[in-house]
PDB file of N, CA and C in Angstrom:
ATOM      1  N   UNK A   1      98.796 304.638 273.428  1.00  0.00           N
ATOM      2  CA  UNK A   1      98.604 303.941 272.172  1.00  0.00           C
ATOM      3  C   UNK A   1      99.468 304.635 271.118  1.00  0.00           C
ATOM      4  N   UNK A   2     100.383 304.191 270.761  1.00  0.00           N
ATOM      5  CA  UNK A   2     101.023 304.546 269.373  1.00  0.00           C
ATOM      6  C   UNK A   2     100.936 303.820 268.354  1.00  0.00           C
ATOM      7  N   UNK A   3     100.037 304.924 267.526  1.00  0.00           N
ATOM      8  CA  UNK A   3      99.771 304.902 266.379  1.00  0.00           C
ATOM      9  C   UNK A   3      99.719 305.876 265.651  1.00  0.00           C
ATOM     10  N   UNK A   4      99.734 305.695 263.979  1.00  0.00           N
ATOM     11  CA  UNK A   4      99.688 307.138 262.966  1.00  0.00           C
ATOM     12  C   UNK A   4      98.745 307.649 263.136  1.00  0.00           C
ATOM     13  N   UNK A   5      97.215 307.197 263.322  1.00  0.00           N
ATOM     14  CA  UNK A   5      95.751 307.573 263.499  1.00  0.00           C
ATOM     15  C   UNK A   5      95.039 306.702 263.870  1.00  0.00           C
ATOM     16  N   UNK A   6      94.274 307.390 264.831  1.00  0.00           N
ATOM     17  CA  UNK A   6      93.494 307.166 265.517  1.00  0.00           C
ATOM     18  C   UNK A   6      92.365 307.335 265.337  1.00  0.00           C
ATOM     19  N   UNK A   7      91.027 306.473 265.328  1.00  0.00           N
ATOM     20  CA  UNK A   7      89.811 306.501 264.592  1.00  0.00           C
ATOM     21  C   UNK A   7      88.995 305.863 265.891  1.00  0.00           C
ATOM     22  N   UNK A   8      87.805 306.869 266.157  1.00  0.00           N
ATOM     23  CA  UNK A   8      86.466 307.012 267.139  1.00  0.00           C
ATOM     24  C   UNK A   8      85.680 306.099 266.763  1.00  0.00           C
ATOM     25  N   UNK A   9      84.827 305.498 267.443  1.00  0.00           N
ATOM     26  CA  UNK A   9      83.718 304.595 267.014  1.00  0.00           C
ATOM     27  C   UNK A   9      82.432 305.132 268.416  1.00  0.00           C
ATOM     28  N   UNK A  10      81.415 305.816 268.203  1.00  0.00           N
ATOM     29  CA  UNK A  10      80.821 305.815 269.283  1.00  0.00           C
ATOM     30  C   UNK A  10      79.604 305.357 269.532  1.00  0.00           C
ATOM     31  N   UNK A  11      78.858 304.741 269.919  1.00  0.00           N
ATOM     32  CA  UNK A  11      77.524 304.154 269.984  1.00  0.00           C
ATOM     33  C   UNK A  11      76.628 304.971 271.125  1.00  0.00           C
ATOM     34  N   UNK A  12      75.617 305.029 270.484  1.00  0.00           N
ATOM     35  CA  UNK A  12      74.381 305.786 271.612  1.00  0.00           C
ATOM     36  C   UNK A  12      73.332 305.209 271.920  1.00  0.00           C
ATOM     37  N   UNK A  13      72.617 304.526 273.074  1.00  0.00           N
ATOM     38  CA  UNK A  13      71.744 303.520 273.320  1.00  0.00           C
ATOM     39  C   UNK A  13      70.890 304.269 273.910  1.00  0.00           C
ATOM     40  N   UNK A  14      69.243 304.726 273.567  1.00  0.00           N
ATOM     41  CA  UNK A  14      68.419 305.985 274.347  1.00  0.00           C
ATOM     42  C   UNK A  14      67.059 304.430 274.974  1.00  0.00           C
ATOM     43  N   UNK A  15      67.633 304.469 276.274  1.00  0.00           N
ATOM     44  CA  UNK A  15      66.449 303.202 276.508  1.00  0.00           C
ATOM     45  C   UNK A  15      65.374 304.142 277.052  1.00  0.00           C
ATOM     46  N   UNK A  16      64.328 302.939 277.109  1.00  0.00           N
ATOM     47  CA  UNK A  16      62.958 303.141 277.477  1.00  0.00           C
ATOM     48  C   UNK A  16      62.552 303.067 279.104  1.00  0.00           C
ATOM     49  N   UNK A  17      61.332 303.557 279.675  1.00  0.00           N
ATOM     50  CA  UNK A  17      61.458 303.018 281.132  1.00  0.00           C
ATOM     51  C   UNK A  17      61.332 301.738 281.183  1.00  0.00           C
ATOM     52  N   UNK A  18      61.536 300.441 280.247  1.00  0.00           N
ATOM     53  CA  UNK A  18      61.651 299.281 280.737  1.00  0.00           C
ATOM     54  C   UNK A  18      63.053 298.733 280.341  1.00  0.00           C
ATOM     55  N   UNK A  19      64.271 299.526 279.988  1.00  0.00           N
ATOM     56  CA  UNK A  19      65.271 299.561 279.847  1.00  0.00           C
ATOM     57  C   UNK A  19      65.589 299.135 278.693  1.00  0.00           C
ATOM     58  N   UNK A  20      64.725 298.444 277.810  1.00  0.00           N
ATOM     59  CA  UNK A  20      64.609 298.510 276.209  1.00  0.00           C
ATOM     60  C   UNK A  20      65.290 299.481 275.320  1.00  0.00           C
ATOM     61  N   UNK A  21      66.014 299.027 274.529  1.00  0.00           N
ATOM     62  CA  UNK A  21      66.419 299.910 273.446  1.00  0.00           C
ATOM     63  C   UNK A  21      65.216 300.882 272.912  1.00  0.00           C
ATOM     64  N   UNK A  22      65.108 301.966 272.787  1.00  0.00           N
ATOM     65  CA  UNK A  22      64.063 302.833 271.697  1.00  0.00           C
ATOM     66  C   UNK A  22      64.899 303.187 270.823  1.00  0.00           C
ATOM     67  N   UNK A  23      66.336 303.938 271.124  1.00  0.00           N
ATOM     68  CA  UNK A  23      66.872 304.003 269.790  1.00  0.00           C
ATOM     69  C   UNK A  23      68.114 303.939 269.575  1.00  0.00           C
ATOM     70  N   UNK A  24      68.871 303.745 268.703  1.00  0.00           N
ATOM     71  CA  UNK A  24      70.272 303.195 268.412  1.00  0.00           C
ATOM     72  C   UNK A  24      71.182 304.524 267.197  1.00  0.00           C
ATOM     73  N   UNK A  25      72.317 305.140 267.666  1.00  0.00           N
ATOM     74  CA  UNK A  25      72.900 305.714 267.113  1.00  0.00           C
ATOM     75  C   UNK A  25      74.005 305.584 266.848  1.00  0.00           C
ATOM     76  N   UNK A  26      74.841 305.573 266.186  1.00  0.00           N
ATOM     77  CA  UNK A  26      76.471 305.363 265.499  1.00  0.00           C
ATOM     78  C   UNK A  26      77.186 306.452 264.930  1.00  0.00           C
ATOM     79  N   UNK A  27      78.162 306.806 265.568  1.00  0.00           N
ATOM     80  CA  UNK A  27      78.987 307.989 264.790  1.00  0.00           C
ATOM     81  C   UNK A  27      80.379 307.402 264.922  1.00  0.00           C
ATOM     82  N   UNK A  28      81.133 307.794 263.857  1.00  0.00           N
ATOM     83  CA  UNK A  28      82.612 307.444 263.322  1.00  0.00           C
ATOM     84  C   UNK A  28      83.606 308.557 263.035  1.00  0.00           C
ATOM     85  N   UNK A  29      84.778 308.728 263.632  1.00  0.00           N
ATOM     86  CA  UNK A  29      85.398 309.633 262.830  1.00  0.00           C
ATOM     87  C   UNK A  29      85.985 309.517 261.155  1.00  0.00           C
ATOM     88  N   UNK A  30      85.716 308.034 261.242  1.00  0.00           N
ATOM     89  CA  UNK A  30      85.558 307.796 259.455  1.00  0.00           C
ATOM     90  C   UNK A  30      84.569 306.918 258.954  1.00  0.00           C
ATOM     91  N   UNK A  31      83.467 307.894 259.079  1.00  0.00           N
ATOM     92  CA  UNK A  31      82.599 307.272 258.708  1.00  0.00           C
ATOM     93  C   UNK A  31      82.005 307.984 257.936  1.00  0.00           C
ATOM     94  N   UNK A  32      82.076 307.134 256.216  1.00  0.00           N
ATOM     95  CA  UNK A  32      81.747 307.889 254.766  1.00  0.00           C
ATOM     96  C   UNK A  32      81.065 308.564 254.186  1.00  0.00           C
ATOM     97  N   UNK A  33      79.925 308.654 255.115  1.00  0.00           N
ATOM     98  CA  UNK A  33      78.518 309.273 255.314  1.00  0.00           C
ATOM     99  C   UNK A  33      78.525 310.580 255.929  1.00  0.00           C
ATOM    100  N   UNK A  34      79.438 310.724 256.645  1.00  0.00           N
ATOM    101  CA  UNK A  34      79.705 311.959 257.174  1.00  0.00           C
ATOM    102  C   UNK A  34      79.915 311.487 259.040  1.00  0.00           C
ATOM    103  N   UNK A  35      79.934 312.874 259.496  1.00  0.00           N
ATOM    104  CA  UNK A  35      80.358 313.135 261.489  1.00  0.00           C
ATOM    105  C   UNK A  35      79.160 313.106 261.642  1.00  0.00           C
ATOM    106  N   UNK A  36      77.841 313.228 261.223  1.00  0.00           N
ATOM    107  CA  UNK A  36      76.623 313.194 262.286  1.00  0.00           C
ATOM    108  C   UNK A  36      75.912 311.515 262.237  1.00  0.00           C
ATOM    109  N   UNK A  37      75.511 311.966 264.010  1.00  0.00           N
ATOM    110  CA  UNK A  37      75.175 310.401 264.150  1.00  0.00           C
ATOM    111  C   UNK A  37      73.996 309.439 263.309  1.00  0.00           C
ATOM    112  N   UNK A  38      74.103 308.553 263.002  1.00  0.00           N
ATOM    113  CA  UNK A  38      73.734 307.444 262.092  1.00  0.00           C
ATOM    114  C   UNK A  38      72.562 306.838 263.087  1.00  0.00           C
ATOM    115  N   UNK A  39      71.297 306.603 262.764  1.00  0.00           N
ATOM    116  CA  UNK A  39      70.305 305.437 263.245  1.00  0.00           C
ATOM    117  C   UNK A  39      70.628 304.246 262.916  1.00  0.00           C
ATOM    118  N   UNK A  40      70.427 303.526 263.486  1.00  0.00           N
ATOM    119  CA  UNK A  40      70.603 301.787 263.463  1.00  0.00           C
ATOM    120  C   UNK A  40      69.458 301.176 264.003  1.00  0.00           C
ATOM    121  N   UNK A  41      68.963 299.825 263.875  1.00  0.00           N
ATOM    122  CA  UNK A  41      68.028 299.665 264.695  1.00  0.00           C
ATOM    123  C   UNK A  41      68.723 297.964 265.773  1.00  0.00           C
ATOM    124  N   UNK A  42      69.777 297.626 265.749  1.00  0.00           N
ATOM    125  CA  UNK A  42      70.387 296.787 266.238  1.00  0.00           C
ATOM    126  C   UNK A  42      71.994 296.942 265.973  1.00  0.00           C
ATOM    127  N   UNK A  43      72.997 296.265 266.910  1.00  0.00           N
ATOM    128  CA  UNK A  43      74.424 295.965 266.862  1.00  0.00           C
ATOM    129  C   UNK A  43      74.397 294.730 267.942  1.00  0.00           C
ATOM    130  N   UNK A  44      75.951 293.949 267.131  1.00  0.00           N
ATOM    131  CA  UNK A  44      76.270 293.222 267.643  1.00  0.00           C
ATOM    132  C   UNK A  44      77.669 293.674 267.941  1.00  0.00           C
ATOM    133  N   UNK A  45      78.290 293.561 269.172  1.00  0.00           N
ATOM    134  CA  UNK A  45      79.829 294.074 269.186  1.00  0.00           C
ATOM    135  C   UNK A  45      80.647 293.038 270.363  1.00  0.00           C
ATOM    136  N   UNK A  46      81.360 292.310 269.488  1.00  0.00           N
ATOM    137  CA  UNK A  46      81.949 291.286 270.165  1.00  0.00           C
ATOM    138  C   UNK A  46      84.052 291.791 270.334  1.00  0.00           C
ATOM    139  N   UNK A  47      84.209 291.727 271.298  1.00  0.00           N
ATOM    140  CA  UNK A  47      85.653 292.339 271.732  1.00  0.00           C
ATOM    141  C   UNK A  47      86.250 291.206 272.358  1.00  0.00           C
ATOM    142  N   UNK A  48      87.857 290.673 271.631  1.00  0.00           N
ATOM    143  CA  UNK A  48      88.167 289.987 272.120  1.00  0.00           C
ATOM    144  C   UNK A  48      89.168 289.999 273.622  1.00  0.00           C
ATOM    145  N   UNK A  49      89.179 289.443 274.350  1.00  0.00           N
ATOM    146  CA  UNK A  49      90.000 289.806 275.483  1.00  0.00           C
ATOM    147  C   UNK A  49      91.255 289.825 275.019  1.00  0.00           C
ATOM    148  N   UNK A  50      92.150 290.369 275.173  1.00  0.00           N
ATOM    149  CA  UNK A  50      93.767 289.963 275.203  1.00  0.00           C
ATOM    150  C   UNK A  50      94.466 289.174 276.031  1.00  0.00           C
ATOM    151  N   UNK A  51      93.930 289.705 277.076  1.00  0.00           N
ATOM    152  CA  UNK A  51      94.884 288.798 278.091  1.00  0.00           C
ATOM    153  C   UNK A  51      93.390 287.390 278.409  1.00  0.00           C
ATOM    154  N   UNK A  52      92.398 287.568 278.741  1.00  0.00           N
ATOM    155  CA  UNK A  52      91.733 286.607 279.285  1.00  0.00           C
ATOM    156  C   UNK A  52      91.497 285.226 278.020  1.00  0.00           C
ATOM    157  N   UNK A  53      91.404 285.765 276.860  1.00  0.00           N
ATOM    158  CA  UNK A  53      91.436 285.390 275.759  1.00  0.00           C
ATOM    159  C   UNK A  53      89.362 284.631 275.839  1.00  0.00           C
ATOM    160  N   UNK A  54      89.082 285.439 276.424  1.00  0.00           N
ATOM    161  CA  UNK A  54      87.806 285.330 276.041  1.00  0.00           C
ATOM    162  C   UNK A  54      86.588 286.704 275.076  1.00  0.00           C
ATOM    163  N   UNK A  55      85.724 286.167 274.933  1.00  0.00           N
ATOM    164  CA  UNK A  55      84.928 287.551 274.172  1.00  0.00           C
ATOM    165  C   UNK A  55      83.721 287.753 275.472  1.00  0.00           C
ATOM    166  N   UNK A  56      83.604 289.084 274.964  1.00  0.00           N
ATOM    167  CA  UNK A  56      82.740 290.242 275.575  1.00  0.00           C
ATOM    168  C   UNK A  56      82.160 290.709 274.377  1.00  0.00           C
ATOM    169  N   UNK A  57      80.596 290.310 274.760  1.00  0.00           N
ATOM    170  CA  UNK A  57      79.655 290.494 273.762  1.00  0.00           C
ATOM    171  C   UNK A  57      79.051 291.664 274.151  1.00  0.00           C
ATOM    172  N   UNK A  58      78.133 292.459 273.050  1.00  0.00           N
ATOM    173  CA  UNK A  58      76.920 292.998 273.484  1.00  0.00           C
ATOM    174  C   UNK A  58      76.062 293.412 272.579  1.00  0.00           C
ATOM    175  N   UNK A  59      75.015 292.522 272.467  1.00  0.00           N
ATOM    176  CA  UNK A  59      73.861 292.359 271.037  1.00  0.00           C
ATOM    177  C   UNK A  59      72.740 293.615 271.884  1.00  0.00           C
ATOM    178  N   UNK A  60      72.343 294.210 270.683  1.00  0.00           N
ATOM    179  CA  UNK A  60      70.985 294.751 271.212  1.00  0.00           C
ATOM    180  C   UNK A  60      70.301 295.441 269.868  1.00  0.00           C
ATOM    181  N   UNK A  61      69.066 295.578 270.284  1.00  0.00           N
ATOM    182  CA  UNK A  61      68.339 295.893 269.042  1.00  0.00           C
ATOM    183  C   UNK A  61      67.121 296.720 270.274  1.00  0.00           C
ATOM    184  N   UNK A  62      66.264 297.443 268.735  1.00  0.00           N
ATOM    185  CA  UNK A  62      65.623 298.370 269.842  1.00  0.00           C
ATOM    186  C   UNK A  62      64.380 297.325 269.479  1.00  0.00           C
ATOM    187  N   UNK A  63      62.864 297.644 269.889  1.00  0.00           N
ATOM    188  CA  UNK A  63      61.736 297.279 270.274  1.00  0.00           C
ATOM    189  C   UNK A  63      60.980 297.141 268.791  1.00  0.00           C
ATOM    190  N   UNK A  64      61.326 298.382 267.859  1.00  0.00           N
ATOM    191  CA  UNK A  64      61.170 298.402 266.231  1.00  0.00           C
ATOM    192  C   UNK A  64      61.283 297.264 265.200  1.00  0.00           C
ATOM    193  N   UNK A  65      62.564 296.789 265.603  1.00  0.00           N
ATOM    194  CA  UNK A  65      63.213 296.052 265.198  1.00  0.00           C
ATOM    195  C   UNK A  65      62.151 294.436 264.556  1.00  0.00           C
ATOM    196  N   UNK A  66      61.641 294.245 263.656  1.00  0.00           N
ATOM    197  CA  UNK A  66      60.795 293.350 263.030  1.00  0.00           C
ATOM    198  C   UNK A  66      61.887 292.180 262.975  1.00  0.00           C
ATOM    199  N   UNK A  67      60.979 291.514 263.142  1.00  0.00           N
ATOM    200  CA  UNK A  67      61.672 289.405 262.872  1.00  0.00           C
ATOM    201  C   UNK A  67      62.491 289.437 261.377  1.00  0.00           C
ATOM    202  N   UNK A  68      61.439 290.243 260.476  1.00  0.00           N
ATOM    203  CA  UNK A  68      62.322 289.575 258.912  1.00  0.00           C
ATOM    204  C   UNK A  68      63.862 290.360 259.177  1.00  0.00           C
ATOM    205  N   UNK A  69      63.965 291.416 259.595  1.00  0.00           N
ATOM    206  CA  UNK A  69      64.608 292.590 259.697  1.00  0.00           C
ATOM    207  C   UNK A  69      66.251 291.349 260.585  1.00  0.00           C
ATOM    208  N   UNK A  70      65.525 290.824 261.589  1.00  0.00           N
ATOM    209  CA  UNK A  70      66.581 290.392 262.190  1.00  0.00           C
ATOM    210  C   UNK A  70      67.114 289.028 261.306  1.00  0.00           C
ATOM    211  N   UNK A  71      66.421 288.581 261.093  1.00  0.00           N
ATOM    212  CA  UNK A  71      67.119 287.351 260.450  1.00  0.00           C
ATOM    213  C   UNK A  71      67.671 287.810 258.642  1.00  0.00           C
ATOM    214  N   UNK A  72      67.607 289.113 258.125  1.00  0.00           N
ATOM    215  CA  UNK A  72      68.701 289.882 257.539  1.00  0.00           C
ATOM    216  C   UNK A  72      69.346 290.266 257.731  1.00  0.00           C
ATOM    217  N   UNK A  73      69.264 291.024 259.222  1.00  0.00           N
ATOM    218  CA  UNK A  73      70.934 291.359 259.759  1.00  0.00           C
ATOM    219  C   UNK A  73      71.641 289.962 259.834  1.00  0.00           C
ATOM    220  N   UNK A  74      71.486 289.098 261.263  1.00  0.00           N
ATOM    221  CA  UNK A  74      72.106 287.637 261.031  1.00  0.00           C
ATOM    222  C   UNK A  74      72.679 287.390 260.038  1.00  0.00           C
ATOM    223  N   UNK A  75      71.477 286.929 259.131  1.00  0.00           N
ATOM    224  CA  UNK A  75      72.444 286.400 257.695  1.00  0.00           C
ATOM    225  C   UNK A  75      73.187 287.109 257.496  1.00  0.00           C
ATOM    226  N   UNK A  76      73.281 288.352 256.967  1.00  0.00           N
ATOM    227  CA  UNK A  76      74.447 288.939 256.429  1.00  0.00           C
ATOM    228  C   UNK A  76      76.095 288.877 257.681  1.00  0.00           C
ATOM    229  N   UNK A  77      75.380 289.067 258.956  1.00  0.00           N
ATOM    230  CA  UNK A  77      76.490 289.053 259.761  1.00  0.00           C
ATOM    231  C   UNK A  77      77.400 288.041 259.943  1.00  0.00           C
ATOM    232  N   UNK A  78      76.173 286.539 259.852  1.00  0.00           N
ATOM    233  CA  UNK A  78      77.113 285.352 259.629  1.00  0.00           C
ATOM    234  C   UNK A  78      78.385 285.248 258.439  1.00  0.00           C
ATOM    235  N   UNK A  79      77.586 285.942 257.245  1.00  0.00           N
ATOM    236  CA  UNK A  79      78.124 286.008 255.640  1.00  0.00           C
ATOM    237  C   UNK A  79      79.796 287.385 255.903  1.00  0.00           C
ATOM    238  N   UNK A  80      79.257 287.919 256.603  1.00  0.00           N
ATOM    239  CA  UNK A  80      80.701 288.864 257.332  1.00  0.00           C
ATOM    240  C   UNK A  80      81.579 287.881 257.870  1.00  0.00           C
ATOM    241  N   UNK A  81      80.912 287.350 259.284  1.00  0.00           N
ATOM    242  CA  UNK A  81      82.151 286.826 259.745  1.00  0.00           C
ATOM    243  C   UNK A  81      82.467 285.300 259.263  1.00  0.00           C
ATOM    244  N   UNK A  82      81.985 285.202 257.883  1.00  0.00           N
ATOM    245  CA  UNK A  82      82.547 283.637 257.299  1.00  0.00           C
ATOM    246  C   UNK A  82      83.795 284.391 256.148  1.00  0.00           C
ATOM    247  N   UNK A  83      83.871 285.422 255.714  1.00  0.00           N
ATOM    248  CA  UNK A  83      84.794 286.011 254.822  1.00  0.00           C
ATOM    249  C   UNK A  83      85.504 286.424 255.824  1.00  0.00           C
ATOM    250  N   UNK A  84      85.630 287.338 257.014  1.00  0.00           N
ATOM    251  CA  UNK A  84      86.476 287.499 257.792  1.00  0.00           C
ATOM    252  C   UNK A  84      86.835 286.272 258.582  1.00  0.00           C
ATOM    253  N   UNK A  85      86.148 285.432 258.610  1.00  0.00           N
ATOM    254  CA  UNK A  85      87.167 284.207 259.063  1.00  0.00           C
ATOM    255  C   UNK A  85      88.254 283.679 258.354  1.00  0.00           C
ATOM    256  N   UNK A  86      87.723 283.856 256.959  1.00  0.00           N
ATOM    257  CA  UNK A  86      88.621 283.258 255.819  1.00  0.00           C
ATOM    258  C   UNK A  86      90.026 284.268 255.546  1.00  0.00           C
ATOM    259  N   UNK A  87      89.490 285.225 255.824  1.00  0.00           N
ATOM    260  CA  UNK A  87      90.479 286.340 255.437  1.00  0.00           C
ATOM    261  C   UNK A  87      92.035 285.881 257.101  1.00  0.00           C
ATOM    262  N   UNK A  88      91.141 285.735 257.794  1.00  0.00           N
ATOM    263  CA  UNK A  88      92.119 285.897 259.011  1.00  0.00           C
ATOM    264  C   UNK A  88      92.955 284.737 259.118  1.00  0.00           C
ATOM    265  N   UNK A  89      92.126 283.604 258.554  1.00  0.00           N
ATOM    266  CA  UNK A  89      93.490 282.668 258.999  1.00  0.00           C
ATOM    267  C   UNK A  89      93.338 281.307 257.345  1.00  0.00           C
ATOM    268  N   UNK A  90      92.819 282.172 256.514  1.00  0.00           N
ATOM    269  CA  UNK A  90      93.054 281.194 255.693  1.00  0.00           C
ATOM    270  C   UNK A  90      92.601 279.795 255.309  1.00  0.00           C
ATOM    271  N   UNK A  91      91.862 279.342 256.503  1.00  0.00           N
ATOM    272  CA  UNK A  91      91.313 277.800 256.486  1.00  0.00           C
ATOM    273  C   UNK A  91      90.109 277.823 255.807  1.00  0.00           C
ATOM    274  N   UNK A  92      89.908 277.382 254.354  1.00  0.00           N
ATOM    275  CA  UNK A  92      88.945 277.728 253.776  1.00  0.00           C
ATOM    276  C   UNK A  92      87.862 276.487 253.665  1.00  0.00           C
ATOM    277  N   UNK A  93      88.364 275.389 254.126  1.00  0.00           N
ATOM    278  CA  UNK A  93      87.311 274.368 254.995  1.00  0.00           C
ATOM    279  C   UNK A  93      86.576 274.789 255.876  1.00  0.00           C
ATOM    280  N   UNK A  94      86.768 275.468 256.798  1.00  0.00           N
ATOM    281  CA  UNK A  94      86.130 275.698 257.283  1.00  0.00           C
ATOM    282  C   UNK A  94      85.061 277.004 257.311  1.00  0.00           C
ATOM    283  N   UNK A  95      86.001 278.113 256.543  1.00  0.00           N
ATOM    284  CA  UNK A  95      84.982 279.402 256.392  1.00  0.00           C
ATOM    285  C   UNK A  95      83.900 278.688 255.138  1.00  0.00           C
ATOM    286  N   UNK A  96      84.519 277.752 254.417  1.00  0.00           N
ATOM    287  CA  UNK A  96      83.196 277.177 253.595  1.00  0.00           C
ATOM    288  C   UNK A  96      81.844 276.281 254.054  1.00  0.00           C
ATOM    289  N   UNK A  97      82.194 275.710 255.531  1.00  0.00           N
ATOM    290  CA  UNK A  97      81.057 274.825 256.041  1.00  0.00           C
ATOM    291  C   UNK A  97      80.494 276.615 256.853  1.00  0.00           C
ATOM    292  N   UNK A  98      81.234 277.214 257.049  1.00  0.00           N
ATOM    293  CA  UNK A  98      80.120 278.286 258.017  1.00  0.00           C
ATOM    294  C   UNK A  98      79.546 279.221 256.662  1.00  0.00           C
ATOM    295  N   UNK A  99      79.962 279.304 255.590  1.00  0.00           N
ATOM    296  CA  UNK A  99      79.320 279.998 254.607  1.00  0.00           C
ATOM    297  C   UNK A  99      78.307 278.936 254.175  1.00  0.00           C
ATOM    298  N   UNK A 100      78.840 277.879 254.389  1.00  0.00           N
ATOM    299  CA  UNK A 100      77.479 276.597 253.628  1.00  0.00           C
ATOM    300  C   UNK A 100      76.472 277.024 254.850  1.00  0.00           C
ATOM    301  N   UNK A 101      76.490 276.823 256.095  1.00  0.00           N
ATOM    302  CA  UNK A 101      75.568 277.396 257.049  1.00  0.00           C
ATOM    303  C   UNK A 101      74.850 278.740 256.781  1.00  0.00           C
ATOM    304  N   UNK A 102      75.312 279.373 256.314  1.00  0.00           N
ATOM    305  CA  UNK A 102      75.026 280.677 256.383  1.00  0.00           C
ATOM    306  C   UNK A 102      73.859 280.693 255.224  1.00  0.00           C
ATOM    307  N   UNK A 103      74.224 280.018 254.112  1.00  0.00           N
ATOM    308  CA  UNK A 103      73.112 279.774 252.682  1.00  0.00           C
ATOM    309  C   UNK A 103      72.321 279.385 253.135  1.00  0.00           C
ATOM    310  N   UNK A 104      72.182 277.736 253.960  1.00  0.00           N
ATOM    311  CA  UNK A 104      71.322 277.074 255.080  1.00  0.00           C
ATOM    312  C   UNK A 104      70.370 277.977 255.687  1.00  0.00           C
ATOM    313  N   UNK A 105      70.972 278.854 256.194  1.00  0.00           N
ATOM    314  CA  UNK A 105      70.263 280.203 257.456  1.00  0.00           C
ATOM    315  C   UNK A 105      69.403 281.245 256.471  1.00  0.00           C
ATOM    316  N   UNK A 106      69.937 281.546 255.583  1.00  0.00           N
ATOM    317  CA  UNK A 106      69.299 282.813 254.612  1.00  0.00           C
ATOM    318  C   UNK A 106      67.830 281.917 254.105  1.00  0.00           C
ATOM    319  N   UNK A 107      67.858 280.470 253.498  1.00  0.00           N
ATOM    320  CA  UNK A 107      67.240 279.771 252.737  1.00  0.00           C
ATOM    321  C   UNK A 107      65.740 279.616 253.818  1.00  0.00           C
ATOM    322  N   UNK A 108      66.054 279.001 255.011  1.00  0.00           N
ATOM    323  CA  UNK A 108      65.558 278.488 255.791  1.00  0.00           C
ATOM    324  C   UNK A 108      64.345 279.990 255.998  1.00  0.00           C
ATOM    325  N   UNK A 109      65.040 280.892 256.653  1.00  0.00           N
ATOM    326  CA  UNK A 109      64.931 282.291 256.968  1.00  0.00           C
ATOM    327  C   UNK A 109      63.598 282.863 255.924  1.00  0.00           C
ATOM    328  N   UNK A 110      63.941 282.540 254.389  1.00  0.00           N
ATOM    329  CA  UNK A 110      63.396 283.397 253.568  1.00  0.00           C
ATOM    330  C   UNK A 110      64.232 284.289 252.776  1.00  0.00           C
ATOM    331  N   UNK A 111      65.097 284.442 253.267  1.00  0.00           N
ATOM    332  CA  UNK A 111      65.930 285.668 252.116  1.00  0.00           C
ATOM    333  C   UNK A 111      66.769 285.261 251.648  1.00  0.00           C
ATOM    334  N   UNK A 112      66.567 283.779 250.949  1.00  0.00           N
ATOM    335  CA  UNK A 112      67.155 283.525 250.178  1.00  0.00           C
ATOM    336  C   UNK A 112      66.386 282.676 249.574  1.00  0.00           C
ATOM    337  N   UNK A 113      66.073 282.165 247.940  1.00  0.00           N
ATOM    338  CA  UNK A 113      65.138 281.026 247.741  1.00  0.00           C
ATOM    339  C   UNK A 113      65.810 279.953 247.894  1.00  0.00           C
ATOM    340  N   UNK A 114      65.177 278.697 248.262  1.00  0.00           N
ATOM    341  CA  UNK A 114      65.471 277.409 248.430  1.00  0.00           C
ATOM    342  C   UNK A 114      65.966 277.116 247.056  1.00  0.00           C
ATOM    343  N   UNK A 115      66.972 275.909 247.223  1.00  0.00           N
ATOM    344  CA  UNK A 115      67.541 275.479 246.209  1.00  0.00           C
ATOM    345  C   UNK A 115      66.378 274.206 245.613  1.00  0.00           C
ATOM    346  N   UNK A 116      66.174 273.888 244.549  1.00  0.00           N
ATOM    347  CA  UNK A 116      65.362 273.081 244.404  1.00  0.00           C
ATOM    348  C   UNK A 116      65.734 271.252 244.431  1.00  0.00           C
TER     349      UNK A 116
END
């Protein structure tokens, strides 16, 4: 790989004897918070293929992890990848019907109030 720098991303998954997440850790070599590892209580990490041109997912959350809790991550994640959609290719028809979804999702959800 040539590049100027090179930046770590490492994830730590401590399962249970029913192979359940119990706990979720994150460390970065730039990560602003500092080098020691970070709790999380869910990730989503989607990698696109290069050559197959498909994605490789892998969602997980630990057992902790409460309903309101998830449908705040979601929302916000949808609300990520509707600005990074927009950012990447510009089509703002469309990052606007998945951000209109995304208001839809928060509203519906609760963490957001209904429009009247």
């Amino acid at each position: 790989m040539n590049a100027n720098k090179n930046s770590k991303i490492s994830l730590n998954v401590a399962l249970g004897p029913d192979k359940i997440p119990e706990k979720i850790t994150w460390e970065s070599t730039d990560n602003p918070l500092g080098s020691e590892p970070t709790e999380c209580k869910a990730f989503l990490l989607s990698l696109f293929d290069k050559e197959h041109k498909d994605t490789f997912r892998i969602d997980l959350w630990t057992k902790e992890m409460q309903v309101s809790e998830m449908d705040r991550f979601v929302y916000f994640t949808l609300k990520g990848i509707a600005e990074t959609y927009h950012r990447a290719t510009q089509n703002t028809e469309l990052s606007n019907h998945l951000a209109k979804f995304t208001e839809f999702f928060g509203e519906e959800s609760g963490i957001l109030p209904k429009e009247e």
